[in-house]
PDB file of N, CA and C in Angstrom:
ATOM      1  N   UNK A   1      29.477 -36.830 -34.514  1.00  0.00           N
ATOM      2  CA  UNK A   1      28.043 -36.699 -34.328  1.00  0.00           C
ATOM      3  C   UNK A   1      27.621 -35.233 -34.456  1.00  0.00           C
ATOM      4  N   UNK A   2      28.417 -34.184 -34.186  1.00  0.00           N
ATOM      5  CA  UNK A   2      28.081 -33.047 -33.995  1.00  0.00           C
ATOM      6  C   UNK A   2      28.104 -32.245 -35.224  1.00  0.00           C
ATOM      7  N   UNK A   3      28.933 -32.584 -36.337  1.00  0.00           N
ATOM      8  CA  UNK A   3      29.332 -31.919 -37.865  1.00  0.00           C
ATOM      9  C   UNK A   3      28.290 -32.769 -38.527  1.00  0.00           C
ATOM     10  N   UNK A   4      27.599 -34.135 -38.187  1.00  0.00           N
ATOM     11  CA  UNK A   4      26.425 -34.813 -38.794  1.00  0.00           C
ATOM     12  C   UNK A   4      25.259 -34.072 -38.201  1.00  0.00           C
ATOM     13  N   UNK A   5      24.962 -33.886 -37.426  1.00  0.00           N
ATOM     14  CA  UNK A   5      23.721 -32.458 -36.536  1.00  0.00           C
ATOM     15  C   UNK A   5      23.942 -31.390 -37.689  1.00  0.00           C
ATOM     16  N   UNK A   6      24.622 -30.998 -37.526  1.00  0.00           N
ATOM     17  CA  UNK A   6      24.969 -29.245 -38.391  1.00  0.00           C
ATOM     18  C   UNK A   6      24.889 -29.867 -39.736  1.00  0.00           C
ATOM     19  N   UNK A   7      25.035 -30.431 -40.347  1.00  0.00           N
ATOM     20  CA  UNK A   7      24.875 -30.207 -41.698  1.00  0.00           C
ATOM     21  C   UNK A   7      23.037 -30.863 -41.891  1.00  0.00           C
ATOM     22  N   UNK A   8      22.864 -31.911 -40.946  1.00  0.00           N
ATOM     23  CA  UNK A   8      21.254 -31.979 -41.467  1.00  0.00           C
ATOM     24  C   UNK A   8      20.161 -31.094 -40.898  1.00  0.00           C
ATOM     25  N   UNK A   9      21.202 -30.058 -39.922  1.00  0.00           N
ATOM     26  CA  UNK A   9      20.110 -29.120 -39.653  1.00  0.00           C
ATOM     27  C   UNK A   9      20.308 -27.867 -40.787  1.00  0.00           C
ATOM     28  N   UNK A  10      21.246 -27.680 -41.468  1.00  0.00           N
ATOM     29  CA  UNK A  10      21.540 -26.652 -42.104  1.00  0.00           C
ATOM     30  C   UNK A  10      20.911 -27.330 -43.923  1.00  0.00           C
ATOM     31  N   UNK A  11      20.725 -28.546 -43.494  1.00  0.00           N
ATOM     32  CA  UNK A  11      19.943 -28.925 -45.026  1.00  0.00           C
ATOM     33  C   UNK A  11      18.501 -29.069 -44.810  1.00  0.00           C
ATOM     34  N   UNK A  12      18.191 -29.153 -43.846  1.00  0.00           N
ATOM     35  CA  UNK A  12      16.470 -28.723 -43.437  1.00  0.00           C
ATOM     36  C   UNK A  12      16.223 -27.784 -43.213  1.00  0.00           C
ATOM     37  N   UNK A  13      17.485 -26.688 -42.722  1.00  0.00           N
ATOM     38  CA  UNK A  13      17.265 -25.355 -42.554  1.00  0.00           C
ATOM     39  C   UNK A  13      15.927 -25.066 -41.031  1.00  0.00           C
ATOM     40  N   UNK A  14      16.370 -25.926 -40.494  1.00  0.00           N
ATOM     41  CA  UNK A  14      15.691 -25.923 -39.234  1.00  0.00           C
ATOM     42  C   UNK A  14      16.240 -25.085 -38.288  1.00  0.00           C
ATOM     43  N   UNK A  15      15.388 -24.399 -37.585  1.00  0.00           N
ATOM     44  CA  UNK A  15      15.826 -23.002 -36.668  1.00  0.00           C
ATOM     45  C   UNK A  15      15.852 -23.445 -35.200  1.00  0.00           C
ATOM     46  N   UNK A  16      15.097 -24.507 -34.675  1.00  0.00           N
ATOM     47  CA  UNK A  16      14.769 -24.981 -33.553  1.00  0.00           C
ATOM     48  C   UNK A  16      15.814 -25.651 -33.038  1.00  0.00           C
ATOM     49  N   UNK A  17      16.631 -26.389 -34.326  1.00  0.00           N
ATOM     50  CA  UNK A  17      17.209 -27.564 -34.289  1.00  0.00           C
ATOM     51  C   UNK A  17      18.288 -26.778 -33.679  1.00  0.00           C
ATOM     52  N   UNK A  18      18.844 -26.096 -33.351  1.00  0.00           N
ATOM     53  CA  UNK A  18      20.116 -25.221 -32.886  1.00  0.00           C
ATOM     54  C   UNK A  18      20.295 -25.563 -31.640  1.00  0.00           C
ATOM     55  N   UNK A  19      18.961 -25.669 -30.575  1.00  0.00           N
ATOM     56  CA  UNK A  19      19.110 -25.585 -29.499  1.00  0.00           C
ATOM     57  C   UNK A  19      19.675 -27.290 -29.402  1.00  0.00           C
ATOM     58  N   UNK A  20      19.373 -27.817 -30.265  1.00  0.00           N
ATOM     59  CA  UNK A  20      19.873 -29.142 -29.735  1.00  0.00           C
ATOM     60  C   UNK A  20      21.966 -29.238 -29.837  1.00  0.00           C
ATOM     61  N   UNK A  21      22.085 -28.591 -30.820  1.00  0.00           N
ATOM     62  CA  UNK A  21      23.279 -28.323 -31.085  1.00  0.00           C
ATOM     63  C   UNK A  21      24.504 -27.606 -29.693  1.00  0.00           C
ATOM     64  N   UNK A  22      23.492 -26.591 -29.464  1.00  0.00           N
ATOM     65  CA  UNK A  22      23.874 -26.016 -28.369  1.00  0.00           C
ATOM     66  C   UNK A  22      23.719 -27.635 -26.746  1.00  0.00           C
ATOM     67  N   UNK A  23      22.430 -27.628 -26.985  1.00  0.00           N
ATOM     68  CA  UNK A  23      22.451 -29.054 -25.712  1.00  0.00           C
ATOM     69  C   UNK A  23      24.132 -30.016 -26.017  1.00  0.00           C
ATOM     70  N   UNK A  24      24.291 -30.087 -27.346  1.00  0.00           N
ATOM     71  CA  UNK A  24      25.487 -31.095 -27.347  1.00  0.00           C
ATOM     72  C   UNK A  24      26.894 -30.280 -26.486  1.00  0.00           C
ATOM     73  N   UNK A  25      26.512 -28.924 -26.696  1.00  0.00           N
ATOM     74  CA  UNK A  25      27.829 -28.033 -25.898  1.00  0.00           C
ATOM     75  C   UNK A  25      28.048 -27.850 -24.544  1.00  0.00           C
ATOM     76  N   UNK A  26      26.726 -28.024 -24.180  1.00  0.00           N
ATOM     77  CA  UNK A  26      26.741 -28.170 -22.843  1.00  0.00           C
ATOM     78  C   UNK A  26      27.140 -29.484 -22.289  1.00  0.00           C
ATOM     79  N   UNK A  27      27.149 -30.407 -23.097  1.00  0.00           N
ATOM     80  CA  UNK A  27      27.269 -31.340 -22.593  1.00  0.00           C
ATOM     81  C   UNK A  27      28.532 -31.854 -22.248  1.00  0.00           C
ATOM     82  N   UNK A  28      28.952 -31.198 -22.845  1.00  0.00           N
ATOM     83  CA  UNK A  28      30.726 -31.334 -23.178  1.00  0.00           C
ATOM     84  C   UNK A  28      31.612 -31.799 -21.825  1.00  0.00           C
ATOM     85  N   UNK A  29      30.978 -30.966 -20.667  1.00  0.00           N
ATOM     86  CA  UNK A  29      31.921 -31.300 -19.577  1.00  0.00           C
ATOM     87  C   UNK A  29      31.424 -31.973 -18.886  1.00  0.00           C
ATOM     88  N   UNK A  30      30.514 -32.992 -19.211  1.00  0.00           N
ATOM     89  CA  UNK A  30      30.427 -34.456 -18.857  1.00  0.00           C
ATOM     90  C   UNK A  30      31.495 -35.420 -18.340  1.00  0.00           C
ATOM     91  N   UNK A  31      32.022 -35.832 -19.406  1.00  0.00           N
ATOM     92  CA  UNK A  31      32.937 -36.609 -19.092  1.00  0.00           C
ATOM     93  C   UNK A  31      34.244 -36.301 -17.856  1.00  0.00           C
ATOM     94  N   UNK A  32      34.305 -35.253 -18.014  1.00  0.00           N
ATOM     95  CA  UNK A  32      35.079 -35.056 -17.488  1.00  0.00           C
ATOM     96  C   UNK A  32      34.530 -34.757 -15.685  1.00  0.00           C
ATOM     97  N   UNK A  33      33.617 -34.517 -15.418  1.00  0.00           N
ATOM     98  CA  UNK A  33      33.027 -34.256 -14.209  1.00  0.00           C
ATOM     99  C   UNK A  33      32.650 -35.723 -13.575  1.00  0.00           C
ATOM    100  N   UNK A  34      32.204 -36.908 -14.310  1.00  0.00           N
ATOM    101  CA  UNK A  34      31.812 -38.096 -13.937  1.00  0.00           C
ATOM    102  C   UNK A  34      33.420 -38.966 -13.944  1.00  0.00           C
ATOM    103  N   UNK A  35      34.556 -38.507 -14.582  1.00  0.00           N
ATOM    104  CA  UNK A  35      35.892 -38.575 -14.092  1.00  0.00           C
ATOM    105  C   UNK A  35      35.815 -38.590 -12.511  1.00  0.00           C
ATOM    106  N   UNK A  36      36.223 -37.501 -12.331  1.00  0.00           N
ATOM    107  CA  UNK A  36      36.892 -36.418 -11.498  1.00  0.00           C
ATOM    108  C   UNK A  36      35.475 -37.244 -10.247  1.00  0.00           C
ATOM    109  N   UNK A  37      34.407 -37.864 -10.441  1.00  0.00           N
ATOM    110  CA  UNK A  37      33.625 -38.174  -9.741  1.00  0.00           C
ATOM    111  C   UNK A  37      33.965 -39.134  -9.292  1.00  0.00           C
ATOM    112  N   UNK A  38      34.521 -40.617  -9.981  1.00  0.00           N
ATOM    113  CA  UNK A  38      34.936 -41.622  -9.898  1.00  0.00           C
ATOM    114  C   UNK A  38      34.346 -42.701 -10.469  1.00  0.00           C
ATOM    115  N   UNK A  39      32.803 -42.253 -11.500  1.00  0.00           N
ATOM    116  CA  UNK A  39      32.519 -43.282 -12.067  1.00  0.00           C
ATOM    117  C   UNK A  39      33.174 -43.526 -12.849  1.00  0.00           C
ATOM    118  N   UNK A  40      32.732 -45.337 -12.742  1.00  0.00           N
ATOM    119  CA  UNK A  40      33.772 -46.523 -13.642  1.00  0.00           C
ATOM    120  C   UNK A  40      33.410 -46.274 -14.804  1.00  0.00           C
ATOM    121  N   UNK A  41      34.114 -46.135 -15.416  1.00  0.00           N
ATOM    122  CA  UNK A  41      34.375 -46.386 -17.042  1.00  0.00           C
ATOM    123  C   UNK A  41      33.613 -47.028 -17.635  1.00  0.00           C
ATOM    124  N   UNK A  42      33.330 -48.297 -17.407  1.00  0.00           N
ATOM    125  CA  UNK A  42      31.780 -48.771 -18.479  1.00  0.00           C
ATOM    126  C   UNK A  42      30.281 -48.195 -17.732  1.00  0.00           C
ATOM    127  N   UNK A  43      30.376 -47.593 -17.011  1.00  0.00           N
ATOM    128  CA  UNK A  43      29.043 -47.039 -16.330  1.00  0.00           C
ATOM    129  C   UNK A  43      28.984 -45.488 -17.130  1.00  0.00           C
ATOM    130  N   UNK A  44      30.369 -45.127 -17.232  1.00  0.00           N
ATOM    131  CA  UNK A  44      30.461 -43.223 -18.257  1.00  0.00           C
ATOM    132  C   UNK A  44      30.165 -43.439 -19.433  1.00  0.00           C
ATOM    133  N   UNK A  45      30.685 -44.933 -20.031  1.00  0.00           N
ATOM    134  CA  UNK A  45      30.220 -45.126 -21.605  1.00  0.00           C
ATOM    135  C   UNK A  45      28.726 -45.215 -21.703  1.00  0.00           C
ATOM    136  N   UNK A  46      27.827 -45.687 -20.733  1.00  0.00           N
ATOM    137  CA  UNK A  46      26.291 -46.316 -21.012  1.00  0.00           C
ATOM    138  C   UNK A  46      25.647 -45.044 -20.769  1.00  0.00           C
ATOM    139  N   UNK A  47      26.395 -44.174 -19.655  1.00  0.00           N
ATOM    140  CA  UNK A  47      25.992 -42.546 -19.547  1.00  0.00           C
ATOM    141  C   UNK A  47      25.840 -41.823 -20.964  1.00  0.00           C
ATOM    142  N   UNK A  48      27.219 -41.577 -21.354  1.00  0.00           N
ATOM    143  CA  UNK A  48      27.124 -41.018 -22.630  1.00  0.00           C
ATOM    144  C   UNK A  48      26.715 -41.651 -23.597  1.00  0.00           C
ATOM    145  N   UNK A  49      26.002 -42.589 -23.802  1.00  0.00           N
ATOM    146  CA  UNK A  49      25.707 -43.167 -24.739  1.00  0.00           C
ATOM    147  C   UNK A  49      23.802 -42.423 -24.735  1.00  0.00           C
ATOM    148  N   UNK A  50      23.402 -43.086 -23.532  1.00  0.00           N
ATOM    149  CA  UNK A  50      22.423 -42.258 -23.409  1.00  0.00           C
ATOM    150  C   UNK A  50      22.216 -40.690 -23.519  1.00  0.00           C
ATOM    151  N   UNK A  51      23.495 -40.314 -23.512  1.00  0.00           N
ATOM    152  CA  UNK A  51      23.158 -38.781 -23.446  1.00  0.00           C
ATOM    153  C   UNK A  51      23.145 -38.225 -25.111  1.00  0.00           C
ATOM    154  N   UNK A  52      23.860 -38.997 -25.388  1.00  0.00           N
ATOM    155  CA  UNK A  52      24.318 -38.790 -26.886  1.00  0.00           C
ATOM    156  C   UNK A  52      22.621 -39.392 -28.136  1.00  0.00           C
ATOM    157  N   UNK A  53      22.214 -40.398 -27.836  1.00  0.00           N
ATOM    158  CA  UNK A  53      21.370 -40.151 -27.899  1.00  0.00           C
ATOM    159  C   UNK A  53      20.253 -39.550 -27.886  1.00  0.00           C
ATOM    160  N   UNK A  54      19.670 -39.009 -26.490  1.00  0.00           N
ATOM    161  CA  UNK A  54      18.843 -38.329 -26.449  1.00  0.00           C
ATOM    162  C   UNK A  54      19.109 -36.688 -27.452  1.00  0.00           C
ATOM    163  N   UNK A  55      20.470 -36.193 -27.633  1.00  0.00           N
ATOM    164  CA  UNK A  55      20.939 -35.419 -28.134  1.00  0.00           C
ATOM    165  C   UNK A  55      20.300 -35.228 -29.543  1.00  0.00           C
ATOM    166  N   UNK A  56      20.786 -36.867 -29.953  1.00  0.00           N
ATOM    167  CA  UNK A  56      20.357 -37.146 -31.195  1.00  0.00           C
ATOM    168  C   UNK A  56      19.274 -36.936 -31.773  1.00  0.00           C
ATOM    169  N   UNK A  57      18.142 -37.610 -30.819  1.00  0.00           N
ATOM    170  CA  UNK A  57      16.716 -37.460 -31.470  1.00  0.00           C
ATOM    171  C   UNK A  57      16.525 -36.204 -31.210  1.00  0.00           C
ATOM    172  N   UNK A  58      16.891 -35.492 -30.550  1.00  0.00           N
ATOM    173  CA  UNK A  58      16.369 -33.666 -30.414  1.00  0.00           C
ATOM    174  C   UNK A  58      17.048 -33.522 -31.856  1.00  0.00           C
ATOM    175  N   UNK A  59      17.906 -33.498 -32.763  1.00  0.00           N
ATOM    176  CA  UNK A  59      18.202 -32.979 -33.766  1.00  0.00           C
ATOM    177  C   UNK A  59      17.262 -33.965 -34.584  1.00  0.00           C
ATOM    178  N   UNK A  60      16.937 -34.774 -34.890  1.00  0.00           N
ATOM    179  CA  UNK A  60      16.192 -35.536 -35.460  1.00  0.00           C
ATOM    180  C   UNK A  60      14.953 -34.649 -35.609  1.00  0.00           C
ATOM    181  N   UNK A  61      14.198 -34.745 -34.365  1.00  0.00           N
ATOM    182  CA  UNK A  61      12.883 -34.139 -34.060  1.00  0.00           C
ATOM    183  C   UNK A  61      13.069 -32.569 -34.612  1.00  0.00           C
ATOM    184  N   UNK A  62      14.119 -31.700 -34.230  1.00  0.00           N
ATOM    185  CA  UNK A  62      13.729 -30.241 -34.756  1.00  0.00           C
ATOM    186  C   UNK A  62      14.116 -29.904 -36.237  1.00  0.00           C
ATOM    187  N   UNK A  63      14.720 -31.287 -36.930  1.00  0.00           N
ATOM    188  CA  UNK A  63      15.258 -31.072 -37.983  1.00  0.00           C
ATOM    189  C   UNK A  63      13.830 -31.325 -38.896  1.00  0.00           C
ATOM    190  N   UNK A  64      12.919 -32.010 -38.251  1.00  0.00           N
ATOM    191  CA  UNK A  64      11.931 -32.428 -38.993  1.00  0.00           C
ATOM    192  C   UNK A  64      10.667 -31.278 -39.644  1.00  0.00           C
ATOM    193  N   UNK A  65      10.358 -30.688 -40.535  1.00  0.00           N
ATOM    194  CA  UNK A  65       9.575 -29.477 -41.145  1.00  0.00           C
ATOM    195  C   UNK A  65       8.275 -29.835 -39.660  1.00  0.00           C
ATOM    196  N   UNK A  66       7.718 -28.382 -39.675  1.00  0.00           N
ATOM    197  CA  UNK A  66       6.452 -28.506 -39.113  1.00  0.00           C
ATOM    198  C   UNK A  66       5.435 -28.623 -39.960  1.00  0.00           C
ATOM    199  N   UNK A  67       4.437 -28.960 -39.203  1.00  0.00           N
ATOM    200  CA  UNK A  67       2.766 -29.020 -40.169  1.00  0.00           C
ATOM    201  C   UNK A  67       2.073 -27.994 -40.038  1.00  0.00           C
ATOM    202  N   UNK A  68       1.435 -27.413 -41.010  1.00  0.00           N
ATOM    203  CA  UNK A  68       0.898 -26.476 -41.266  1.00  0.00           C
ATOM    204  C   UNK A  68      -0.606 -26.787 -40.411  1.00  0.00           C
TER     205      UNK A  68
END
């Protein structure tokens, strides 16, 4: 998901879109904190699923040109 971000932000050449890139880095130690927490395993998948999403449409949205 993250090498599919970078290349359609680097083919829209979108500047905004970075921060979403960066949001995916932060996100990183997710999983591992909702581990170490004790949530169950299909409750971390519906987590990250949502998170991964929302991720998504931020690259979506800043990849998109502005209006003049």
């Amino acid at each position: 998901m993250l090498v599919v971000g970078v290349a359609w932000l680097l083919t829209r050449r979108a500047r905004l879109g970075w921060l979403s890139i960066l949001g995916t880095l932060v996100l990183i130690p997710v999983p591992i904190a909702l581990a170490f927490a004790n949530v169950e395993s299909g409750v971390q998948q519906i987590i990250l699923f949502l998170l991964a999403a929302i991720v998504g449409a931020g690259i979506i949205l800043a990849g998109r040109p502005l209006r003049d």
